[in-house]
N, C-alpha and C. Protein backbone atom coordinates (compact mmCIF):
# COMPACT_ATOMS: atom_id res chain seq x y z
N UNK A 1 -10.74 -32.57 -92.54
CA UNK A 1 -9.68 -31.84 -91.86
C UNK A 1 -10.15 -31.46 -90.46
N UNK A 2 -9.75 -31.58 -89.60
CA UNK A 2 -9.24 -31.10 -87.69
C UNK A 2 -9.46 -29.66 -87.81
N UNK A 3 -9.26 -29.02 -89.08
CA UNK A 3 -9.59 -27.31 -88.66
C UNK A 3 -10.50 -26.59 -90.09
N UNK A 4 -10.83 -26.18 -89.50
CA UNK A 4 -12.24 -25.20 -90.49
C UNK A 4 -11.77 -23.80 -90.34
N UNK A 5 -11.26 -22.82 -91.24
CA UNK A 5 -11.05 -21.37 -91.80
C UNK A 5 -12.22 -20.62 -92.61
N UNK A 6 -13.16 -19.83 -92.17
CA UNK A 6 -14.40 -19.57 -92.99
C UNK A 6 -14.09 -17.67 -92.47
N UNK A 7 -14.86 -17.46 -93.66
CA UNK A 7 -14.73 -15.74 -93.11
C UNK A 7 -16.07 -15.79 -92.27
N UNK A 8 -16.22 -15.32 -91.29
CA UNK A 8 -17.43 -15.10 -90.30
C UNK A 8 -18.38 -14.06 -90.75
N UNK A 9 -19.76 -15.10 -90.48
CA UNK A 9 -21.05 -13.81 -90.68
C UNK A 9 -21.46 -12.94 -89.81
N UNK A 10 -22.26 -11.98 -89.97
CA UNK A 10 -22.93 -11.32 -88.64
C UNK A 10 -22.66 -12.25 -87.58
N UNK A 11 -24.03 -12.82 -87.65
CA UNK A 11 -23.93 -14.01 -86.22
C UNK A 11 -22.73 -14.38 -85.65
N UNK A 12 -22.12 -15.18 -86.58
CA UNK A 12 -21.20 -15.37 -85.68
C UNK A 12 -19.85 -14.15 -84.96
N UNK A 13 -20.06 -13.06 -85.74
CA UNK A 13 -19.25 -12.02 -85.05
C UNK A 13 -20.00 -11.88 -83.74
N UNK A 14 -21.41 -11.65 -84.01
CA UNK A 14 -22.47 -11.44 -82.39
C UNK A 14 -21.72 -12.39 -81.18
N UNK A 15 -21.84 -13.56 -81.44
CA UNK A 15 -21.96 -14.31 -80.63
C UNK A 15 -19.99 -14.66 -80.28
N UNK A 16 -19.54 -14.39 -80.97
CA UNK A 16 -18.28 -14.05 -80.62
C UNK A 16 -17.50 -12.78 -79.64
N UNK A 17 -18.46 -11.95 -79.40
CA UNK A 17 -18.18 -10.62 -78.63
C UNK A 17 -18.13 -11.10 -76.99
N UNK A 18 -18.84 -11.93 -77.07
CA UNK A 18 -19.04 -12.33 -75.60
C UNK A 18 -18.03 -13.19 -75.09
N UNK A 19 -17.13 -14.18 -75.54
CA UNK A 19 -16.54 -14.93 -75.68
C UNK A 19 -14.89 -14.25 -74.90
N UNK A 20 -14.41 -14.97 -74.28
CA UNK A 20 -13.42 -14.60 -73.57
C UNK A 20 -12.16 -14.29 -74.65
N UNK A 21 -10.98 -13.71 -74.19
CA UNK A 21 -9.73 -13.22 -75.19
C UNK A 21 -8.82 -13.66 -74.70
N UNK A 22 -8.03 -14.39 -76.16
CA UNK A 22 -6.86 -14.77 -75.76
C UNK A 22 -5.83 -14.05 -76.65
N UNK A 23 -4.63 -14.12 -75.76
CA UNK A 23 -3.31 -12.82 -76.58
C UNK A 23 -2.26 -14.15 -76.11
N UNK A 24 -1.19 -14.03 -77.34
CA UNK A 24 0.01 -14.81 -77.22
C UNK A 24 0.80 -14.20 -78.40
N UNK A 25 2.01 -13.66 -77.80
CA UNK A 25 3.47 -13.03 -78.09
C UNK A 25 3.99 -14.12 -79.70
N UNK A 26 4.71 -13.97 -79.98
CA UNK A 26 5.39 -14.31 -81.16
C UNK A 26 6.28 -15.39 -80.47
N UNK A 27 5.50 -16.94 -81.32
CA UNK A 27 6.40 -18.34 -80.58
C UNK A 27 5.66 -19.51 -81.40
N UNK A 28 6.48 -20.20 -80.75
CA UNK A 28 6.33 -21.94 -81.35
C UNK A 28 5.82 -22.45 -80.16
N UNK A 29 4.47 -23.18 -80.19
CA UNK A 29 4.67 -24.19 -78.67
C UNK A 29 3.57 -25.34 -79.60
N UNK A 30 3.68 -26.95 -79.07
CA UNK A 30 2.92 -28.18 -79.25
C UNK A 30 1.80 -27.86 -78.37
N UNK A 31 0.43 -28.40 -79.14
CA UNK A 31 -0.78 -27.87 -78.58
C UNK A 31 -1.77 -29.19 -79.08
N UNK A 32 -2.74 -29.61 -78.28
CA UNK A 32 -3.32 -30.80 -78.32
C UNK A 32 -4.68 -30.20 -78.33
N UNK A 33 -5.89 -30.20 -78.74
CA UNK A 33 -7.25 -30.33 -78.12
C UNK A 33 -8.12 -31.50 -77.26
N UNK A 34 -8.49 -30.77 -76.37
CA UNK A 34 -9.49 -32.24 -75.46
C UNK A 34 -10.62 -31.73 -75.79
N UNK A 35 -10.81 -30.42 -76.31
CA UNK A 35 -12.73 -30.46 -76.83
C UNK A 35 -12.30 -29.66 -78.48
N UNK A 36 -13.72 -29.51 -78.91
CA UNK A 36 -13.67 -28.99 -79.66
C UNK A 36 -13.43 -27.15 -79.41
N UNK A 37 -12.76 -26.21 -80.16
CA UNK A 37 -12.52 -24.67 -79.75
C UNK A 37 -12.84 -24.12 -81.37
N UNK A 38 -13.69 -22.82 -81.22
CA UNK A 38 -14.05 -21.82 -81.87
C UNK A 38 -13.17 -20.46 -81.75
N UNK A 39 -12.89 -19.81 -82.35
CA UNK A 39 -12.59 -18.85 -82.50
C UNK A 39 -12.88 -17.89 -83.61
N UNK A 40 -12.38 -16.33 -82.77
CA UNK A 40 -12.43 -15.07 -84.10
C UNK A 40 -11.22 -14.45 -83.49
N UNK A 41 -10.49 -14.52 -84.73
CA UNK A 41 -9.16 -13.74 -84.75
C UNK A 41 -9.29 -12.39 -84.87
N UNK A 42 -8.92 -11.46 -83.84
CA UNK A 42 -8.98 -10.02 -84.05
C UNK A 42 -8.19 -9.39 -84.75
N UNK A 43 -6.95 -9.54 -84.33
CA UNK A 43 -5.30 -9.27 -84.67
C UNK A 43 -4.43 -10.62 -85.05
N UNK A 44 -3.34 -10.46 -85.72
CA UNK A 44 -2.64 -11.23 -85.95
C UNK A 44 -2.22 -12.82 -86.75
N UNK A 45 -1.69 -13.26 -86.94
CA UNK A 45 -1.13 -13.87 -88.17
C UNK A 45 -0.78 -15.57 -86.98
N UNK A 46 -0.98 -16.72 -87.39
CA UNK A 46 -0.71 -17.92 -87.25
C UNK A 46 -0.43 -18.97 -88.44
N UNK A 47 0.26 -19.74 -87.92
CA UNK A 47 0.43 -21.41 -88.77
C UNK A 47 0.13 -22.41 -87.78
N UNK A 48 -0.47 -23.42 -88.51
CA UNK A 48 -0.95 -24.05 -87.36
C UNK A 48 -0.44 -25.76 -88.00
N UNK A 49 0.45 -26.66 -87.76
CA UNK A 49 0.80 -27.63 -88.47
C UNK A 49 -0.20 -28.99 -87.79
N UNK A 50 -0.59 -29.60 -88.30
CA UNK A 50 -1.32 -30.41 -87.35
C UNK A 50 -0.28 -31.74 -87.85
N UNK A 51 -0.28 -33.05 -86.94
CA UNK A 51 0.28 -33.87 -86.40
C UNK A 51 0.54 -34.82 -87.73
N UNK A 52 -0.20 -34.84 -88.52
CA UNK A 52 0.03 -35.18 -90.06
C UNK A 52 0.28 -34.64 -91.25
N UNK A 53 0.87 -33.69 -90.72
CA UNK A 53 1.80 -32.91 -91.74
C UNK A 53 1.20 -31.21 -92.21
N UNK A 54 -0.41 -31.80 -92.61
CA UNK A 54 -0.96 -30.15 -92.93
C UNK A 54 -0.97 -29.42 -92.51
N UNK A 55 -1.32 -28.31 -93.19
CA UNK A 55 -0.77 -27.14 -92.74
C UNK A 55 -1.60 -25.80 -92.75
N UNK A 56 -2.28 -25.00 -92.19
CA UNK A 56 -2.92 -23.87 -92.53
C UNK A 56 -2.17 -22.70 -92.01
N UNK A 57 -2.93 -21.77 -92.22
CA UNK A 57 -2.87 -20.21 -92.32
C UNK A 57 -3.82 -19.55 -91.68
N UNK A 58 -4.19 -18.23 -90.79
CA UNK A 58 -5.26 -17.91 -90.45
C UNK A 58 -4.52 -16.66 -89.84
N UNK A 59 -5.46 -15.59 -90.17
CA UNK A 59 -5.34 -14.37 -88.93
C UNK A 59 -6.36 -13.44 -89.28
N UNK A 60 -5.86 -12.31 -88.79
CA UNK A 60 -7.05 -11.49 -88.17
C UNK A 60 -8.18 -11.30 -89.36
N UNK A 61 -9.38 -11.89 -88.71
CA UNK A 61 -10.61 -11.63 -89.72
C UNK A 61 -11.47 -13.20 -89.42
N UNK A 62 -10.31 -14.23 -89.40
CA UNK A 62 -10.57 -15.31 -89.48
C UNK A 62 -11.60 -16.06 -88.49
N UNK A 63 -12.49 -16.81 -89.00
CA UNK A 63 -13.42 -17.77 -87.74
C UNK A 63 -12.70 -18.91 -87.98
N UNK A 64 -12.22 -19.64 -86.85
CA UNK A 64 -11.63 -21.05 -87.12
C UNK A 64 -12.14 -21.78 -86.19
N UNK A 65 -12.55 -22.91 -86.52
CA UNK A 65 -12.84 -23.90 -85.77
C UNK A 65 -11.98 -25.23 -85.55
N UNK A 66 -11.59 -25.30 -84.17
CA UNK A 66 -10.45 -26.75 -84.12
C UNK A 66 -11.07 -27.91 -83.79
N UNK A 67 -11.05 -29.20 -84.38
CA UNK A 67 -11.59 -30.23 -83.65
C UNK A 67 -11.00 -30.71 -82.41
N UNK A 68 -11.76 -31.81 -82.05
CA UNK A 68 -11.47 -31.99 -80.25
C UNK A 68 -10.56 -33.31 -80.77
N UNK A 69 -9.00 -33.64 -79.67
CA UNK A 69 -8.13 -34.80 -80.51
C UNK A 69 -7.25 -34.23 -81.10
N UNK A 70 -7.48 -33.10 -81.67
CA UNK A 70 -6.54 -31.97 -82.64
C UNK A 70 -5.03 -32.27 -81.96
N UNK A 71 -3.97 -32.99 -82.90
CA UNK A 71 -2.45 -32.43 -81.86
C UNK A 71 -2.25 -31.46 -82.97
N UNK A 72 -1.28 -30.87 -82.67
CA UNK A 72 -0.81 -29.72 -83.78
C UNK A 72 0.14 -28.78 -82.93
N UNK A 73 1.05 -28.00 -83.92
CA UNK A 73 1.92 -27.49 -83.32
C UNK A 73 2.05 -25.54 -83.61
N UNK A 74 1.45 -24.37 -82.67
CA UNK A 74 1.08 -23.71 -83.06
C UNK A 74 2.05 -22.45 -83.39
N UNK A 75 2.54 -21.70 -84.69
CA UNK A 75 3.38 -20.93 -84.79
C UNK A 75 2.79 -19.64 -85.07
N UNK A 76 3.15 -18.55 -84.09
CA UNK A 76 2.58 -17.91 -83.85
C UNK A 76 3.84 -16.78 -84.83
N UNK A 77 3.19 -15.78 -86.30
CA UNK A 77 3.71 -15.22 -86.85
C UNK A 77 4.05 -13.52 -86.70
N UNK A 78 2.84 -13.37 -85.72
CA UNK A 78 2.35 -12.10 -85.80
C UNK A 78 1.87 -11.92 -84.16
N UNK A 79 1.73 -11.30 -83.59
CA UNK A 79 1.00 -11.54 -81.73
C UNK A 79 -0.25 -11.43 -82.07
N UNK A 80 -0.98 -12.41 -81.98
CA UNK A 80 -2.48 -12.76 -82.02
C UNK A 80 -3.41 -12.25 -80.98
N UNK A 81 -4.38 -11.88 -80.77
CA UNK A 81 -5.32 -11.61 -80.20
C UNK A 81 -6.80 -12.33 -80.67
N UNK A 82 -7.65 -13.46 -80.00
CA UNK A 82 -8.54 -14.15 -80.45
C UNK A 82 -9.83 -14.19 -79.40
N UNK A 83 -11.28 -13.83 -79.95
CA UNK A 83 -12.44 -14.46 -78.60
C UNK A 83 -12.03 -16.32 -78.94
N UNK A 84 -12.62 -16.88 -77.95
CA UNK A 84 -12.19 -17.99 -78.22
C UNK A 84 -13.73 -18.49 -77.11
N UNK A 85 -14.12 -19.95 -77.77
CA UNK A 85 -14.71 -21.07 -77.19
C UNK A 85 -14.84 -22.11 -77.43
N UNK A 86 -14.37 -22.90 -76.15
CA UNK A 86 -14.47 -24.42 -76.10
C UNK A 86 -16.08 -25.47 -75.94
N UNK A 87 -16.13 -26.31 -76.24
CA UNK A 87 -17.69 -26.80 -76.38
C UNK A 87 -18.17 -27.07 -77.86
């Protein structure tokens, strides 16, 4: 699978603090990856459909990892707040 949902350890909460924040309102938009992106969900609730049908779930608590190539289409349930990194 294109996306990885794991509950996050120490470490990776550490190394997530530093990591820039992203916030997005309650919506639907088509979303592609050109690298691979990490994240820790602070706040809020997502669906994330990827381009072959599956389907996940993720919010606040969550470490997700997206692969790079990823199309997917992102529905945003709840207003999210995420550190996020690409690489």
């Amino acid at each position: 699978m294109d996306i990885l949902i794991k509950k996050p350890n120490e470490e990776d909460k550490k190394n997530a603090e530093n990591w820039p924040i992203w916030e997005k309102e309650i919506s639907e938009f088509p979303w592609e990856y050109d690298e691979n992106e990490t994240c820790l969900v602070l706040e809020g609730k997502a669906i994330v459909t990827a381009e072959d049908g599956s389907i996940v779930e993720f919010g606040a608590g969550d470490y997700v990892e997206f692969a790079k190539g990823l199309k997917c289409t992102w529905k945003i349930i709840e207003p999210i707040r995420k550190h996020y990194k690409f690489g």
